[in-house]
N, C-alpha and C. Protein backbone atom coordinates (compact mmCIF):
# COMPACT_ATOMS: atom_id res chain seq x y z
N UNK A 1 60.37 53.51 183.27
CA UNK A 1 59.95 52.22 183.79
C UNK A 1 58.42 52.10 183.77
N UNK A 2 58.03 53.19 184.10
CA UNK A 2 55.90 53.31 183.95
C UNK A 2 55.68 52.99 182.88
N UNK A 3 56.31 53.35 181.51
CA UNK A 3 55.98 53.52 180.15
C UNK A 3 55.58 51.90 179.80
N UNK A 4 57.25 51.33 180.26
CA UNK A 4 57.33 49.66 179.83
C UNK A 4 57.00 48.70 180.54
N UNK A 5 55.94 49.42 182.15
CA UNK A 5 55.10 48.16 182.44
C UNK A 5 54.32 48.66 181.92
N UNK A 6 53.78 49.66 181.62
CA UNK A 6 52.63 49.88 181.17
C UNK A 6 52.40 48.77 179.36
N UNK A 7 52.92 48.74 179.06
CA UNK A 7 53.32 48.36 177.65
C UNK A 7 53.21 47.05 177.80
N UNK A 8 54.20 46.30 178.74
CA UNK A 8 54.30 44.97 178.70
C UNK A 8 52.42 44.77 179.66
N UNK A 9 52.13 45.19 180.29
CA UNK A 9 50.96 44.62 180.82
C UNK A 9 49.69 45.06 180.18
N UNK A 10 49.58 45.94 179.14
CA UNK A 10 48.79 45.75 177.84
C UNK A 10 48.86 44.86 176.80
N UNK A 11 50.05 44.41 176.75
CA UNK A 11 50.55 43.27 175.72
C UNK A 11 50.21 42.21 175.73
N UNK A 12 50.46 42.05 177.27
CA UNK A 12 49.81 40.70 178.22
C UNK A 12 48.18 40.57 178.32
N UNK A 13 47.68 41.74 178.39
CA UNK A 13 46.13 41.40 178.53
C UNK A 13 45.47 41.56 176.61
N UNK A 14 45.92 41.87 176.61
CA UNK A 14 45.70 41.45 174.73
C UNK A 14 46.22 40.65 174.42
N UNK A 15 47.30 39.98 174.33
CA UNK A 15 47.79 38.72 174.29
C UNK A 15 46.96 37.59 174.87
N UNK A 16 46.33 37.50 175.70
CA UNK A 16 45.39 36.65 176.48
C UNK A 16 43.71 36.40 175.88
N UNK A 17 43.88 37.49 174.58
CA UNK A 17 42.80 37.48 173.54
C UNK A 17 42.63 36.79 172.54
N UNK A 18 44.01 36.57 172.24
CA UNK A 18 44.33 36.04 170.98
C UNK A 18 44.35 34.64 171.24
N UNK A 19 43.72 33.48 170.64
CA UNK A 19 43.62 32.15 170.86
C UNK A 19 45.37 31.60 170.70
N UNK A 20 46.07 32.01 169.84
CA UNK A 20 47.82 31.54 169.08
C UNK A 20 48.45 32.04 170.60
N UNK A 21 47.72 33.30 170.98
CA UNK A 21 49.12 34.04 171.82
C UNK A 21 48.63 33.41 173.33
N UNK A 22 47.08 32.82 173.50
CA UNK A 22 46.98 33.03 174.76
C UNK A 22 47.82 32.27 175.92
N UNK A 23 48.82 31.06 175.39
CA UNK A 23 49.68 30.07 176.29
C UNK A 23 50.42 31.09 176.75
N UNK A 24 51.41 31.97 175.55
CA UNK A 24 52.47 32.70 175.88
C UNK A 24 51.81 34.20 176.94
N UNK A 25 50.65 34.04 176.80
CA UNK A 25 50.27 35.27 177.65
C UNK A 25 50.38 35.16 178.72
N UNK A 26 49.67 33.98 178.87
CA UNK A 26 49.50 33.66 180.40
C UNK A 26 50.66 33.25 181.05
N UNK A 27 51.50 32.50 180.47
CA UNK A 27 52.71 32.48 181.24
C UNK A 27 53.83 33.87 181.97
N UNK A 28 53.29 34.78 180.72
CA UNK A 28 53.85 36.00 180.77
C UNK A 28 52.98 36.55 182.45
N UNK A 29 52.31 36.52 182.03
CA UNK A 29 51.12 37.15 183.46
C UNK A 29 51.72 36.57 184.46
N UNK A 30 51.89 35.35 184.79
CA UNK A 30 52.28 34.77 185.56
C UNK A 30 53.69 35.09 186.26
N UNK A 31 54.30 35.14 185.56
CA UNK A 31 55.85 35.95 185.52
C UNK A 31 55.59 37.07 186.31
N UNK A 32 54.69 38.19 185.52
CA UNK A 32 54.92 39.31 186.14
C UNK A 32 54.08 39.43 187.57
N UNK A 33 52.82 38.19 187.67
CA UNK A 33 52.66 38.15 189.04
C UNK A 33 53.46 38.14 189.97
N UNK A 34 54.57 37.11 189.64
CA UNK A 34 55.38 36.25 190.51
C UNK A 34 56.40 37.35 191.10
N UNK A 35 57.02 38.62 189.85
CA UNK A 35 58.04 39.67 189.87
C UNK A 35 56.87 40.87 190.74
N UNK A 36 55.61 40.88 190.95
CA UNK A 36 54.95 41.75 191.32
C UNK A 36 55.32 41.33 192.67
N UNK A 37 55.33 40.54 193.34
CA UNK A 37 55.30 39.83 194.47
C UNK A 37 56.58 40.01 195.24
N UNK A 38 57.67 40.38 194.50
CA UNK A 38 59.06 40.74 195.24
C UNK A 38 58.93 42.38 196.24
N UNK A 39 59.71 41.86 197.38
CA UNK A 39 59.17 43.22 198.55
C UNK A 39 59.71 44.40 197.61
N UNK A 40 58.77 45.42 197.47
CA UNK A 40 59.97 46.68 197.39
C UNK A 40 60.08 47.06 195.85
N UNK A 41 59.60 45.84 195.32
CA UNK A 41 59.83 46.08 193.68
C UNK A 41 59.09 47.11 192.96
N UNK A 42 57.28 47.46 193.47
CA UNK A 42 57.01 48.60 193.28
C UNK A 42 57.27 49.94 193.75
N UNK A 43 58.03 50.31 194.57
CA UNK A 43 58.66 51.12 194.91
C UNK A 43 59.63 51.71 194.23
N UNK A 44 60.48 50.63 193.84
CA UNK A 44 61.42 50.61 193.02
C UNK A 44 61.13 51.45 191.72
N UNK A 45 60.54 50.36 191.46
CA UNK A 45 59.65 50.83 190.01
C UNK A 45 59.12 52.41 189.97
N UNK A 46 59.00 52.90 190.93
CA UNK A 46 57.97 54.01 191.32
C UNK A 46 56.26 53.35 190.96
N UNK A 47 55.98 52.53 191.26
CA UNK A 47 54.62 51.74 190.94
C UNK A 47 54.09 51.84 192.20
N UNK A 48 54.58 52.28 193.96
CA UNK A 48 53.89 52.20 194.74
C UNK A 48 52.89 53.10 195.13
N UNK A 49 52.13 52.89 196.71
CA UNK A 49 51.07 53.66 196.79
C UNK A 49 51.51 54.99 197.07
N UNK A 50 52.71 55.08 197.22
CA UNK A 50 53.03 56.78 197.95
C UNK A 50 53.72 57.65 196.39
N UNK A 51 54.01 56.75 195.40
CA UNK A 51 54.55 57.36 194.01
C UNK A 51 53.54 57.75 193.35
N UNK A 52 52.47 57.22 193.56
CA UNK A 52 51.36 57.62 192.43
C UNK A 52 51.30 57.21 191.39
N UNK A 53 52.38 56.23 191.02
CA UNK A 53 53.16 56.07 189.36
C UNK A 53 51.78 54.81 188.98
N UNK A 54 51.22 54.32 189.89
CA UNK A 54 50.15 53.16 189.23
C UNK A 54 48.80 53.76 189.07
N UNK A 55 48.69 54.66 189.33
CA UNK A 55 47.65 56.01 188.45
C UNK A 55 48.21 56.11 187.21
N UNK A 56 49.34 56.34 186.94
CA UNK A 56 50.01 56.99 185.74
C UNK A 56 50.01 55.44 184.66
N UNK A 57 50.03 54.60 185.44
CA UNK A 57 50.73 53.43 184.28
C UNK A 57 49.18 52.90 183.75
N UNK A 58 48.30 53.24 184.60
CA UNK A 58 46.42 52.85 184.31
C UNK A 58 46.45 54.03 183.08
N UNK A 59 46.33 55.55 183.08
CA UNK A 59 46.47 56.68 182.45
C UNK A 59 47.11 56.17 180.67
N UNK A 60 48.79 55.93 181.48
CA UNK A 60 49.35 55.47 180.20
C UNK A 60 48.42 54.23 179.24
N UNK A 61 48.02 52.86 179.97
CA UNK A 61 47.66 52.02 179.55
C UNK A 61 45.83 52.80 178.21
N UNK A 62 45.30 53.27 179.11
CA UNK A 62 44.06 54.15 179.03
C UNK A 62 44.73 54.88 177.06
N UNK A 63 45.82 55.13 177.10
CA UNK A 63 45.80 56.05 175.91
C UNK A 63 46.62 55.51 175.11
N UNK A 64 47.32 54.02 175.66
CA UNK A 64 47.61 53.25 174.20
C UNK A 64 46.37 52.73 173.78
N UNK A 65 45.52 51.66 174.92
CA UNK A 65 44.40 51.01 174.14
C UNK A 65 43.28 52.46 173.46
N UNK A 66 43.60 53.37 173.44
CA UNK A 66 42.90 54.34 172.63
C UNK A 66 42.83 54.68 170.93
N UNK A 67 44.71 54.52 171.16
CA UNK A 67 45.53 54.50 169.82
C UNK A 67 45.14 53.27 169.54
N UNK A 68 44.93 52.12 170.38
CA UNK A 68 45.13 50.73 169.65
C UNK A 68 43.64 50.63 168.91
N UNK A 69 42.48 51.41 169.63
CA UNK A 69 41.04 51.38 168.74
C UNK A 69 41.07 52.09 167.77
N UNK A 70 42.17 53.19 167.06
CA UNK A 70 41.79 54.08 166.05
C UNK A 70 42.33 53.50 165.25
N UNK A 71 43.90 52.67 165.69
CA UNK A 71 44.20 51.96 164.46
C UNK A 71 43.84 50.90 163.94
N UNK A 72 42.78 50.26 165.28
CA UNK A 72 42.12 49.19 164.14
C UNK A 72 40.93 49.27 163.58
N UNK A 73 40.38 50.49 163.94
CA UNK A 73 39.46 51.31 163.00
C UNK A 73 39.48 51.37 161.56
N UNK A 74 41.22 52.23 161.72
CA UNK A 74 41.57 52.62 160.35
C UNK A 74 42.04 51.36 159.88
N UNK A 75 42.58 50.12 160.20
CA UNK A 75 42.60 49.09 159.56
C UNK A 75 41.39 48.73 158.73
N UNK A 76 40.41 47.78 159.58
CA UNK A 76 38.78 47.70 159.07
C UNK A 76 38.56 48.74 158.00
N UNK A 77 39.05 50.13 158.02
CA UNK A 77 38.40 50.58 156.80
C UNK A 77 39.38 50.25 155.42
N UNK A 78 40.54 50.10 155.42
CA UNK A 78 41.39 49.88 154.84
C UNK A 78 41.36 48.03 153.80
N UNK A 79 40.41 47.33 154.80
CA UNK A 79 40.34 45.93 153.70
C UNK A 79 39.10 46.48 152.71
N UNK A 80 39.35 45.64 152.02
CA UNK A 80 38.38 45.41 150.98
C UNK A 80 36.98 44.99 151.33
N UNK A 81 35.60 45.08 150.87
CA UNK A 81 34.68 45.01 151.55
C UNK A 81 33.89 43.93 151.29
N UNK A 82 34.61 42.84 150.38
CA UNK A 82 34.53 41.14 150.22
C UNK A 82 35.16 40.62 151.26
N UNK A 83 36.30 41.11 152.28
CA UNK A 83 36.65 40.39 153.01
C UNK A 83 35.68 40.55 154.55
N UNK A 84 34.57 41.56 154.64
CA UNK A 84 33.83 41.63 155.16
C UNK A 84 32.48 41.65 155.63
N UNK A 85 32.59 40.24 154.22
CA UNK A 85 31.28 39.62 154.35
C UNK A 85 30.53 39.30 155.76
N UNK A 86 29.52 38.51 156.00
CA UNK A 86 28.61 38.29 156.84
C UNK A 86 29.64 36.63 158.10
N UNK A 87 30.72 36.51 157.41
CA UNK A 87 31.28 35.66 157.98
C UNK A 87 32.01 36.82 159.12
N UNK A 88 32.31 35.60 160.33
CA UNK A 88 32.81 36.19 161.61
C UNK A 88 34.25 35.19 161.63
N UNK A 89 35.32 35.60 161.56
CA UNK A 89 36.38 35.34 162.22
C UNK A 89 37.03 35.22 163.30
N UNK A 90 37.79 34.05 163.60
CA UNK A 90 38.22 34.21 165.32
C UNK A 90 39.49 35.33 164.59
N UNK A 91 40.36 36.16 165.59
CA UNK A 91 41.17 37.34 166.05
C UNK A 91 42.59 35.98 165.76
N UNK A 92 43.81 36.66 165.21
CA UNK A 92 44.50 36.67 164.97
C UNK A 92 45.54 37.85 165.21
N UNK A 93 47.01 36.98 165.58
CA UNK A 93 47.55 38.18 165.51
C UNK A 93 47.88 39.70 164.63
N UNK A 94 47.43 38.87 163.69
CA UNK A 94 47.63 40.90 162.79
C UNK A 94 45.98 41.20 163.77
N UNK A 95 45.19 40.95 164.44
CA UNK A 95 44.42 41.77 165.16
C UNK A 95 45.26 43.08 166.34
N UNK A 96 46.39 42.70 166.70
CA UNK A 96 46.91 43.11 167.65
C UNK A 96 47.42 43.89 166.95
């Protein structure tokens, strides 16, 4: 359960980057505010203060967006170096 909030609430805050994704983000956020807000649900989750599990899901989050900078590292090196002319692009989803 840590793994896949962790997942869905990286998704959501990168999603909120993307100009296409940012409606569906925010609604998403909103959602999981609204599900954050039920008594007991982090507990449940093991997400509360006595589980420790929202250390772990920051941790988890911490070492996807890690993976998510190497692979778009190795993307960027991977185009061609006409497509990285002096022009600036807004972010799209193949950014994600």
């Amino acid at each position: 359960a840590r793994l896949a909030t962790a997942c869905l609430l990286l998704a959501v805050q990168l999603g909120q980057r993307v100009p296409e994704l940012k409606d569906v983000a925010d609604r998403a956020a909103g959602r999981l505010d609204s599900l954050g807000r039920e008594p007991h649900l982090e507990d449940f989750l093991g997400l509360g203060r006595r589980s420790g599990g929202a250390g772990e899901v920051a941790e988890v989050c911490r070492e996807l967006l890690a993976v998510y900078e190497v692979d778009r590292r190795q993307q960027r090196c991977k185009r061609p170096s006409s497509s990285r002319g002096g022009r600036s692009r807004s972010p799209s989803s193949e950014d994600l």
